[in-house]
PDB file of N, CA and C in Angstrom:
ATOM      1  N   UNK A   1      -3.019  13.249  -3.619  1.00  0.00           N
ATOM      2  CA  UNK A   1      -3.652  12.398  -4.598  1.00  0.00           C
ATOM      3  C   UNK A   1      -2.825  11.127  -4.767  1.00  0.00           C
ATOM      4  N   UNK A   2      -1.524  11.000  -5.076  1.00  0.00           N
ATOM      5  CA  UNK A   2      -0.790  10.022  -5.305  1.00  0.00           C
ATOM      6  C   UNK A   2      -0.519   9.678  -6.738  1.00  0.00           C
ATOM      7  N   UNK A   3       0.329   8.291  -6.619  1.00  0.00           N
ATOM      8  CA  UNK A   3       0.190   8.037  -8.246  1.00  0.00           C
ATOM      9  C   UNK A   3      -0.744   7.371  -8.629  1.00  0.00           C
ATOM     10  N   UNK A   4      -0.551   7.118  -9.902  1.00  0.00           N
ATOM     11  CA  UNK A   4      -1.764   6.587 -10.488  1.00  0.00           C
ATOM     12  C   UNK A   4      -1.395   5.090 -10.628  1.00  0.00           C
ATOM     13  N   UNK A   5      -0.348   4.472 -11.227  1.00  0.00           N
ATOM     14  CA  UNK A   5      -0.435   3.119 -11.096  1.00  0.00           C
ATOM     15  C   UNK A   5       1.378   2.731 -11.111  1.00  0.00           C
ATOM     16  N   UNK A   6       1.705   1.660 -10.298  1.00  0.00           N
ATOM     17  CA  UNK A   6       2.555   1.190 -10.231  1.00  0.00           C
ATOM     18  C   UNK A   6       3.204  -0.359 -10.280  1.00  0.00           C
ATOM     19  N   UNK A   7       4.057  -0.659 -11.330  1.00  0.00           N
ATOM     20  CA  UNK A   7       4.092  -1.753 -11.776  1.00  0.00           C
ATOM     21  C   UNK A   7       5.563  -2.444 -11.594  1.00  0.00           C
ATOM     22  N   UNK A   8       6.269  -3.316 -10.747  1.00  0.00           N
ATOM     23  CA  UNK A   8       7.393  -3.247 -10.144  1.00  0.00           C
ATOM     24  C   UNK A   8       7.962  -4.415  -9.189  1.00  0.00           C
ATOM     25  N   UNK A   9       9.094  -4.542  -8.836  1.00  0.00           N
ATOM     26  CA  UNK A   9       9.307  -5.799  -7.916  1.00  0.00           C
ATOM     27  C   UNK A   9       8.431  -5.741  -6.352  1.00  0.00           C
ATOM     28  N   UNK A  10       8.223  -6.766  -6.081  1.00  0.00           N
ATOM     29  CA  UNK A  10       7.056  -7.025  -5.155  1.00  0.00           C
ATOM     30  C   UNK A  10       8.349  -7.022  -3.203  1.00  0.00           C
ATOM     31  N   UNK A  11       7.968  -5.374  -2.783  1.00  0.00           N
ATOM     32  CA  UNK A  11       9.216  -5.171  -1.677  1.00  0.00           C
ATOM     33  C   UNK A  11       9.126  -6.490  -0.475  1.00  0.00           C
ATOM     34  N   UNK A  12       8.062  -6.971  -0.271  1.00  0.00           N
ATOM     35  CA  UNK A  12       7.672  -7.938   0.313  1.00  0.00           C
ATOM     36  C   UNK A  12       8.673  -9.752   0.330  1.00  0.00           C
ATOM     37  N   UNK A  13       8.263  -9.575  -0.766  1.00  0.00           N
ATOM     38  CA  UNK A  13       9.220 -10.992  -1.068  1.00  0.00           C
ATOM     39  C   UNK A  13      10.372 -10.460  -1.324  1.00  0.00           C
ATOM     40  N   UNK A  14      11.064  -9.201  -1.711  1.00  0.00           N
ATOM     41  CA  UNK A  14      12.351  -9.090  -1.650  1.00  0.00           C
ATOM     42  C   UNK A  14      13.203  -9.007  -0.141  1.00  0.00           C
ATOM     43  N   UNK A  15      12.433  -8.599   0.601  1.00  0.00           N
ATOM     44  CA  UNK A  15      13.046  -8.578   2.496  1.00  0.00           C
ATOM     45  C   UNK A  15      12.713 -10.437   2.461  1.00  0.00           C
ATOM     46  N   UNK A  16      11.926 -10.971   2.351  1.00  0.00           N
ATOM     47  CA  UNK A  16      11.601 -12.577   2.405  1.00  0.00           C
ATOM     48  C   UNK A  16      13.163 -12.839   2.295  1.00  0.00           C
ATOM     49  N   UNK A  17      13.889 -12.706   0.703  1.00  0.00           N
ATOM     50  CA  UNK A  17      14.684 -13.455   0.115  1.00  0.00           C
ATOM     51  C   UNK A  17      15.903 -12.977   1.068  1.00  0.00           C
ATOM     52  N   UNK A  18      16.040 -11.416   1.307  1.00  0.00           N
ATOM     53  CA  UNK A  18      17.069 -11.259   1.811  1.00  0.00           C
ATOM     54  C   UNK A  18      17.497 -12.054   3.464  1.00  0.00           C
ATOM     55  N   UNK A  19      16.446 -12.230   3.701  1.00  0.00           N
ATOM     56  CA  UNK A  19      16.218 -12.846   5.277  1.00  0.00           C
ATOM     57  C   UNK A  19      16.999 -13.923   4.956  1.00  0.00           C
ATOM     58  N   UNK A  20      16.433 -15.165   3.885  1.00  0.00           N
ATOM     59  CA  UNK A  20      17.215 -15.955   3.654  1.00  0.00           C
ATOM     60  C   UNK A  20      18.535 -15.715   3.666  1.00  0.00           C
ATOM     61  N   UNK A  21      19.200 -15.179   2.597  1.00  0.00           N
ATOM     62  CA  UNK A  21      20.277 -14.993   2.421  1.00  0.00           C
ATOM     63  C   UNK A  21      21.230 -14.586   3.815  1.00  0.00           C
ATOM     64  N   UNK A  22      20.592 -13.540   4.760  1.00  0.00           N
ATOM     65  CA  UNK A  22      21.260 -13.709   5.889  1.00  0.00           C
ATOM     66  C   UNK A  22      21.366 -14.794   6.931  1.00  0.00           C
ATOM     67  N   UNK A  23      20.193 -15.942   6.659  1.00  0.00           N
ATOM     68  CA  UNK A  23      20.571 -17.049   7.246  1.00  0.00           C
ATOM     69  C   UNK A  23      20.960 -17.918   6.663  1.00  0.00           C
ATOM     70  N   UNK A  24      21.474 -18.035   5.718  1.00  0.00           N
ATOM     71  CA  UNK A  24      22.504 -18.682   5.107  1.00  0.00           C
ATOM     72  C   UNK A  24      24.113 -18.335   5.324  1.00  0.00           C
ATOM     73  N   UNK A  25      23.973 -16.873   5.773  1.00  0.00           N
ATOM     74  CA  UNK A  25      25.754 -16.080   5.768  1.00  0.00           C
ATOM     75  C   UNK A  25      25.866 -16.656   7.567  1.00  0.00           C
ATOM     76  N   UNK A  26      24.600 -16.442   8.347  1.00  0.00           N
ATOM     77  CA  UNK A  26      25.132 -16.492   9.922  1.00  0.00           C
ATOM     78  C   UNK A  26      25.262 -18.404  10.005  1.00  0.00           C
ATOM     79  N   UNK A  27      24.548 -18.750   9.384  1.00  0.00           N
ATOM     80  CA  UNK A  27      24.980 -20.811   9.235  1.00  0.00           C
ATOM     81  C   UNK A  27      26.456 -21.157   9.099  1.00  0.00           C
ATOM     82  N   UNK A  28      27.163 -20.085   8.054  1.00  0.00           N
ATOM     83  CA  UNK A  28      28.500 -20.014   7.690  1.00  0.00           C
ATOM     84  C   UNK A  28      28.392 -19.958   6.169  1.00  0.00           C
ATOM     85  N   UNK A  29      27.973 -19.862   5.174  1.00  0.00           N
ATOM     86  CA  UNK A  29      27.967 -19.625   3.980  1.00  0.00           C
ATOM     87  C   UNK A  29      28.745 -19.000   3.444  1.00  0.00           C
ATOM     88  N   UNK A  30      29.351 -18.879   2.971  1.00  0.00           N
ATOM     89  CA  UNK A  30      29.969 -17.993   2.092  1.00  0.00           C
ATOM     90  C   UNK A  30      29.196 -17.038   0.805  1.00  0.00           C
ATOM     91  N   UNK A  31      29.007 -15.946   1.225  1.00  0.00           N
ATOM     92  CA  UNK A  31      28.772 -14.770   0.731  1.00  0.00           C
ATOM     93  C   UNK A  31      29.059 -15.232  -0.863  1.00  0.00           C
ATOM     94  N   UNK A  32      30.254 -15.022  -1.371  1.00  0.00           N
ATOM     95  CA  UNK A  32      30.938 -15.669  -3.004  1.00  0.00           C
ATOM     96  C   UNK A  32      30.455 -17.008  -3.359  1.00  0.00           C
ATOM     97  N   UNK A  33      29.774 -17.639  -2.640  1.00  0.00           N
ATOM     98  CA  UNK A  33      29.098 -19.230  -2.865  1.00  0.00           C
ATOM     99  C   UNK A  33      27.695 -18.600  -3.174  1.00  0.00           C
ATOM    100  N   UNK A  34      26.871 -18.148  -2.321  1.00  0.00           N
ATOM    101  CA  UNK A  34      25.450 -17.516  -3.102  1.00  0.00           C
ATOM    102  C   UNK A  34      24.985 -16.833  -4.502  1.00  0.00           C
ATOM    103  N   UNK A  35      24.287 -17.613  -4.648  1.00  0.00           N
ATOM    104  CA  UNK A  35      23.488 -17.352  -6.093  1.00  0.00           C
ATOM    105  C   UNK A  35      22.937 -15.960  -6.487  1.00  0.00           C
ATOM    106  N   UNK A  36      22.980 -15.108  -7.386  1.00  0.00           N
ATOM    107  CA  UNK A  36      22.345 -14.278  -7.402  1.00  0.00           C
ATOM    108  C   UNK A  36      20.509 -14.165  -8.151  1.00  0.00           C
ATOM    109  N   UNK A  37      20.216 -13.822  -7.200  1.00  0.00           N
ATOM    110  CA  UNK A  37      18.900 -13.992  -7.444  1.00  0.00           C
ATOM    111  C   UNK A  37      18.065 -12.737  -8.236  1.00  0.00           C
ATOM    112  N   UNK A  38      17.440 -13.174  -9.080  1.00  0.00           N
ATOM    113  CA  UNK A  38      16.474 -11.878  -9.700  1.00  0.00           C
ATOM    114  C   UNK A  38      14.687 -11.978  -8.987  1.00  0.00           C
ATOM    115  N   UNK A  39      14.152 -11.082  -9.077  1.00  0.00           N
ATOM    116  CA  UNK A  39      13.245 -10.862  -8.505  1.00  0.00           C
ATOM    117  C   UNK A  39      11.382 -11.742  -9.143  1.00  0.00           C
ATOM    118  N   UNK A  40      11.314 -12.931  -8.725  1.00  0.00           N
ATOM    119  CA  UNK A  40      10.187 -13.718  -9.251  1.00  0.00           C
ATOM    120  C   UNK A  40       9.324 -13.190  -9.021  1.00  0.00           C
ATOM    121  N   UNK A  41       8.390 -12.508  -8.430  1.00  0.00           N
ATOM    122  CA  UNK A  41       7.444 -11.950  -8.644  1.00  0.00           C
ATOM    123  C   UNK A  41       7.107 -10.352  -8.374  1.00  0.00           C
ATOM    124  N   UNK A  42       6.129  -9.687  -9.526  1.00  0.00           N
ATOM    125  CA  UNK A  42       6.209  -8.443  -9.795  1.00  0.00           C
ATOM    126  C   UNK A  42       4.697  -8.230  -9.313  1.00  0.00           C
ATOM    127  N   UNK A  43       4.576  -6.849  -9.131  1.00  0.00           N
ATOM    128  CA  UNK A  43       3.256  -6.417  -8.867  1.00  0.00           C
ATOM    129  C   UNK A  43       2.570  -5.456  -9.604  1.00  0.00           C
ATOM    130  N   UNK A  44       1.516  -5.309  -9.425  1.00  0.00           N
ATOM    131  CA  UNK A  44       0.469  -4.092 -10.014  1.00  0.00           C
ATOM    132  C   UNK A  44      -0.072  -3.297  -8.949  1.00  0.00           C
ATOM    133  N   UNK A  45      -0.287  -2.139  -9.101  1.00  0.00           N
ATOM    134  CA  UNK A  45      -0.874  -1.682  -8.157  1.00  0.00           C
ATOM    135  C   UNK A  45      -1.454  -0.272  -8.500  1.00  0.00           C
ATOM    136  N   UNK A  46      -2.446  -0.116  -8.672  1.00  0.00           N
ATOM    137  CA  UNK A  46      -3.628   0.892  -9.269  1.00  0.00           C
ATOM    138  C   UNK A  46      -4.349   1.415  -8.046  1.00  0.00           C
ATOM    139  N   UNK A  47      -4.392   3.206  -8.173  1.00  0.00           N
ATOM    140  CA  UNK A  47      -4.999   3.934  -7.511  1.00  0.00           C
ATOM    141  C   UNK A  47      -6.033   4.555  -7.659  1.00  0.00           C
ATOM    142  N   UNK A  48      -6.797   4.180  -7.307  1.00  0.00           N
ATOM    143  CA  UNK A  48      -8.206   4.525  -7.851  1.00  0.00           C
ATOM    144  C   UNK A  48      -9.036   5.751  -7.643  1.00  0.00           C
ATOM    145  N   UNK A  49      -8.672   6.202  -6.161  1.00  0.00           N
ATOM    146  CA  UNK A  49      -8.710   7.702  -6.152  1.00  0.00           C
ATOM    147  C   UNK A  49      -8.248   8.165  -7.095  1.00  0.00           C
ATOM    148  N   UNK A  50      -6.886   8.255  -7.128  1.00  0.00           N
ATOM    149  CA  UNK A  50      -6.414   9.105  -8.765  1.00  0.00           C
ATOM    150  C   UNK A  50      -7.218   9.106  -9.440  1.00  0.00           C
ATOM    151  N   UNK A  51      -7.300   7.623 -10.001  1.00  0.00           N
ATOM    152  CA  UNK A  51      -7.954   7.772 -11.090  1.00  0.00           C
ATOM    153  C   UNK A  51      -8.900   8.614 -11.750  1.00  0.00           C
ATOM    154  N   UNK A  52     -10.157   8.534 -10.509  1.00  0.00           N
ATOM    155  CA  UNK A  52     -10.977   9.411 -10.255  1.00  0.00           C
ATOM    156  C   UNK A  52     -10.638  10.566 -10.267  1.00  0.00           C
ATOM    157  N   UNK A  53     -10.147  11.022  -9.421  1.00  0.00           N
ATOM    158  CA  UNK A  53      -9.652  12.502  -9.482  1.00  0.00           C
ATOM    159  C   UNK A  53      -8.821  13.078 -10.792  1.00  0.00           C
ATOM    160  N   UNK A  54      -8.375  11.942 -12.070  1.00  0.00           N
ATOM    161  CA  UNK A  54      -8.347  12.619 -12.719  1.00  0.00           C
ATOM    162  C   UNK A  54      -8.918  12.146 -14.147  1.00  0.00           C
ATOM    163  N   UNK A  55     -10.616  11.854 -13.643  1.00  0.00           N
ATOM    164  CA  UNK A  55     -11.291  11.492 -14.576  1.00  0.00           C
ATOM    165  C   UNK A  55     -10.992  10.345 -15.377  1.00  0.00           C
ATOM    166  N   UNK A  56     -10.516   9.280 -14.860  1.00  0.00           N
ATOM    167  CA  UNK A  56     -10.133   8.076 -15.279  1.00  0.00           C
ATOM    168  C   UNK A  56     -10.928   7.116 -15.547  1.00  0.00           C
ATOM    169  N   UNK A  57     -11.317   6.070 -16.175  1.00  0.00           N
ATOM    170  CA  UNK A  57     -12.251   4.626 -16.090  1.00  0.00           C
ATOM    171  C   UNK A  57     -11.254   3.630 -16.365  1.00  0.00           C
ATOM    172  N   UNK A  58     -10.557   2.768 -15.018  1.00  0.00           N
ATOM    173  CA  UNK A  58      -9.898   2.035 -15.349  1.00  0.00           C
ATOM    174  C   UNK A  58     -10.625   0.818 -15.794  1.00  0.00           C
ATOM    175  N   UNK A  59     -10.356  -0.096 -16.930  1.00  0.00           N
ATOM    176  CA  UNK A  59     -10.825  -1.121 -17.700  1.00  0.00           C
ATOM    177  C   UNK A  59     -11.062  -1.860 -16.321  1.00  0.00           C
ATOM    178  N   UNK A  60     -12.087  -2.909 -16.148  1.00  0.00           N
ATOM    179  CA  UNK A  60     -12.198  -4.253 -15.309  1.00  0.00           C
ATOM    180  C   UNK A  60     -11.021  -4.935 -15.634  1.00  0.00           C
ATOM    181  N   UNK A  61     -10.752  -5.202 -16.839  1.00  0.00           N
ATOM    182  CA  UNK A  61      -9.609  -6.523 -16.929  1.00  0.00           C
ATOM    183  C   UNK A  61      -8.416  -6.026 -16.126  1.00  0.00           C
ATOM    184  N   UNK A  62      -8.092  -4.538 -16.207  1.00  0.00           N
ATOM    185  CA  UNK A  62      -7.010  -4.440 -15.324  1.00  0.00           C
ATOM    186  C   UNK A  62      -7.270  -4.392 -13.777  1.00  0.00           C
ATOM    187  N   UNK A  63      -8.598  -4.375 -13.479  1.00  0.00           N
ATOM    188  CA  UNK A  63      -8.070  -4.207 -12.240  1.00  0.00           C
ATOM    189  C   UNK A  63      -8.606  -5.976 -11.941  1.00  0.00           C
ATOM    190  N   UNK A  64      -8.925  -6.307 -12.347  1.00  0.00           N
ATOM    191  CA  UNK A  64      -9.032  -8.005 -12.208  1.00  0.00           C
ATOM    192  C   UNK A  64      -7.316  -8.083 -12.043  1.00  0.00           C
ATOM    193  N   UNK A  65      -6.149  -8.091 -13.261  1.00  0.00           N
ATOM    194  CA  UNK A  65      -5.114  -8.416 -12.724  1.00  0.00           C
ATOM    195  C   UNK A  65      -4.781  -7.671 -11.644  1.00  0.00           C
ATOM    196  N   UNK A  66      -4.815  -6.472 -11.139  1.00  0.00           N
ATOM    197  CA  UNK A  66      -3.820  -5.664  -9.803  1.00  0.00           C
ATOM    198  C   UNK A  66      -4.153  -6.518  -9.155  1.00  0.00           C
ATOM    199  N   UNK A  67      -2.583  -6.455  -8.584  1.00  0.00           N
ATOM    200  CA  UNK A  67      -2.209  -7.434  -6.869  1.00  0.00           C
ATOM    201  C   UNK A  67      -3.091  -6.493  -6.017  1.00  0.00           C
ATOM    202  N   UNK A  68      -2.958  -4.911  -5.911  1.00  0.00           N
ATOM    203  CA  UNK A  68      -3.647  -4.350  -5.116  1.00  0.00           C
ATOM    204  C   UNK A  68      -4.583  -2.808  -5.490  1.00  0.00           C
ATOM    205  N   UNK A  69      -5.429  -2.990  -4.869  1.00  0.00           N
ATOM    206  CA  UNK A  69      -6.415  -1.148  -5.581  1.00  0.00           C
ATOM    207  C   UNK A  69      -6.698  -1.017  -4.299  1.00  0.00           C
ATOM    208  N   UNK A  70      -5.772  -0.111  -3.304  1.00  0.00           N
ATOM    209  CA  UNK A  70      -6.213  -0.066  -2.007  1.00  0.00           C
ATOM    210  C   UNK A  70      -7.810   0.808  -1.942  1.00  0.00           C
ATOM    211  N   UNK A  71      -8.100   1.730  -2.732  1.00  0.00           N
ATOM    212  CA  UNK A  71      -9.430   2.564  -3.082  1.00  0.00           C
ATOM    213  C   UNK A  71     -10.561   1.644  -3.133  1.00  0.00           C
ATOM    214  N   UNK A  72     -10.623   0.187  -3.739  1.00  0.00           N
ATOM    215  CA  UNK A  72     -11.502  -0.494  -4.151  1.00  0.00           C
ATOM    216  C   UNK A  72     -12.694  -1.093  -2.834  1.00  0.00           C
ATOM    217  N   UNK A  73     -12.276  -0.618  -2.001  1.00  0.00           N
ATOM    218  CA  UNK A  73     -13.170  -0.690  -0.282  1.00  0.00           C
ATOM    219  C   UNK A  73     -13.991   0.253  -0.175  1.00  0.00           C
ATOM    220  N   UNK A  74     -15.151   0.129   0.275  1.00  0.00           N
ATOM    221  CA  UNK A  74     -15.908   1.036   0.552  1.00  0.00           C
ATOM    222  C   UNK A  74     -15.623   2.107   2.016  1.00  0.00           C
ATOM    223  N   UNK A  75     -15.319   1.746   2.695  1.00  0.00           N
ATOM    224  CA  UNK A  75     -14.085   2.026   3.701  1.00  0.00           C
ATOM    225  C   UNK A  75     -13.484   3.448   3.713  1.00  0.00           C
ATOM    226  N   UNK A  76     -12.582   2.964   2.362  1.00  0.00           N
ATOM    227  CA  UNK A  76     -11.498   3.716   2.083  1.00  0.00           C
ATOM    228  C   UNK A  76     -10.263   3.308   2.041  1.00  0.00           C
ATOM    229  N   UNK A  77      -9.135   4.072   2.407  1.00  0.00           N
ATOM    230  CA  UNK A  77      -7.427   3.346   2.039  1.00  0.00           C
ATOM    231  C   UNK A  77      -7.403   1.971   2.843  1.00  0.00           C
ATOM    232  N   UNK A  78      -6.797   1.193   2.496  1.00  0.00           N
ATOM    233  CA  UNK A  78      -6.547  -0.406   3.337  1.00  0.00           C
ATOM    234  C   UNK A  78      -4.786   0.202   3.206  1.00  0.00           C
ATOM    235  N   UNK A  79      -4.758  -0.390   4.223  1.00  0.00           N
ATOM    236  CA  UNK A  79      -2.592  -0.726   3.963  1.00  0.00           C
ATOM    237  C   UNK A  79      -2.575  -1.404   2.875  1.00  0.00           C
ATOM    238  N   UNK A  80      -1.461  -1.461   2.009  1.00  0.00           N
ATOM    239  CA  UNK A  80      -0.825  -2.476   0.943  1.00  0.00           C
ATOM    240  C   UNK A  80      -0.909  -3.453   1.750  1.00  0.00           C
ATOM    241  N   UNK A  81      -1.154  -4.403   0.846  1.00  0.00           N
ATOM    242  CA  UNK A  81      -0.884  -6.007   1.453  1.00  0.00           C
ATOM    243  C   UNK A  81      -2.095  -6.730   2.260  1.00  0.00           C
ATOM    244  N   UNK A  82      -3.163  -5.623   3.051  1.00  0.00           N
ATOM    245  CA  UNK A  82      -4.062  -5.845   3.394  1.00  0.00           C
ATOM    246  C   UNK A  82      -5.084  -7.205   2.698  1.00  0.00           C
ATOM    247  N   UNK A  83      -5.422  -8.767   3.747  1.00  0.00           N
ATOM    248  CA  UNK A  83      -5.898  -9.367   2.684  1.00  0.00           C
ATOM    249  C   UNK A  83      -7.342  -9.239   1.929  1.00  0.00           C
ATOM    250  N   UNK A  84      -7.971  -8.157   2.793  1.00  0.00           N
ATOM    251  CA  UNK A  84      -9.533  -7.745   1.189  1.00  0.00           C
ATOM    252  C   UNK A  84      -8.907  -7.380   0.368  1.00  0.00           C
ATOM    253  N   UNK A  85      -7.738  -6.413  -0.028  1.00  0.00           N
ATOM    254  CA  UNK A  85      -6.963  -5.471  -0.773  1.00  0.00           C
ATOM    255  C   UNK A  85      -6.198  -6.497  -2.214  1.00  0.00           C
ATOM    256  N   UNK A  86      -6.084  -7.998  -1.511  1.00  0.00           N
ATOM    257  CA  UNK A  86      -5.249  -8.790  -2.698  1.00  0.00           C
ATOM    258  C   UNK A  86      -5.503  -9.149  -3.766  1.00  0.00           C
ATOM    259  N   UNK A  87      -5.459  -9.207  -4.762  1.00  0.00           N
ATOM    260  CA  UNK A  87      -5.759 -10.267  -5.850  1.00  0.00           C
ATOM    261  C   UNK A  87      -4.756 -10.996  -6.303  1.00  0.00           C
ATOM    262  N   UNK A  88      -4.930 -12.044  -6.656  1.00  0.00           N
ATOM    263  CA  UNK A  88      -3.985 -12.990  -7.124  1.00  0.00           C
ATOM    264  C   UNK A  88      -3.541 -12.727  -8.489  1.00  0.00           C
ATOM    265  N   UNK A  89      -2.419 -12.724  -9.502  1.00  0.00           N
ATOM    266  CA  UNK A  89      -2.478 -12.556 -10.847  1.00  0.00           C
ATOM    267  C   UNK A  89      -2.863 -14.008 -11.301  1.00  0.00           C
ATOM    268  N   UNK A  90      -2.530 -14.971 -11.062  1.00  0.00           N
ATOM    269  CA  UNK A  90      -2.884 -16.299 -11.682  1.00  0.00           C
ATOM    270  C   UNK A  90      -3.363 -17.381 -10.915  1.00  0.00           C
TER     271      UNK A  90
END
C-alpha cells in the first residue's frame, strides 16, 4: 500500500546542489570557504491509492498544491518526477 502522504526536502535539487558544491571543491575551492546551504525547496507528495485503500477523500485544494500524486493517472503508478505527475506549488 505505501504511505499516505509525504512532506519534505525535495532529493532532486538536493544531488543538483551537491553537484555544485563538488564543482566548486575540483575548480580548487576550499571546502571551509563554502556556504552552508539549507534546503529551498520542499515537496508534497500524496498517495492516492492509500488513500483509497484506507477510505480517504483527499480535499482538491490539497492535491492542487502536491508537487506529485503518482495514483492521479489513469494508467496507474508514474515514477516520481514524471512530467504528467508534476504540479507546480506557485
Amino acid at each position: 500500500m505505501g504511505g499516505l502522504l509525504s512532506y519534505g526536502v525535495d532529493g532532486r535539487e538536493s544531488y543538483r546542489r551537491a553537484a555544485t558544491y563538488v564543482d566548486r571543491i575540483l575548480k580548487g575551492a576550499k571546502r571551509a570557504n563554502l556556504p552552508i546551504e539549507l534546503p529551498t525547496k520542499l515537496q508534497v507528495l500524496i498517495n492516492l491509492k492509500t488513500a483509497n485503500a484506507l477510505g480517504l477523500t483527499i480535499p482538491p485544494s490539497l492535491l492542487v498544491r502536491a508537487d506529485e500524486v503518482p495514483s492521479r493517472t489513469a494508467t496507474g503508478h508514474k515514477w516520481p518526477g514524471s512530467a504528467s505527475n508534476r504540479v507546480e506549488l506557485f
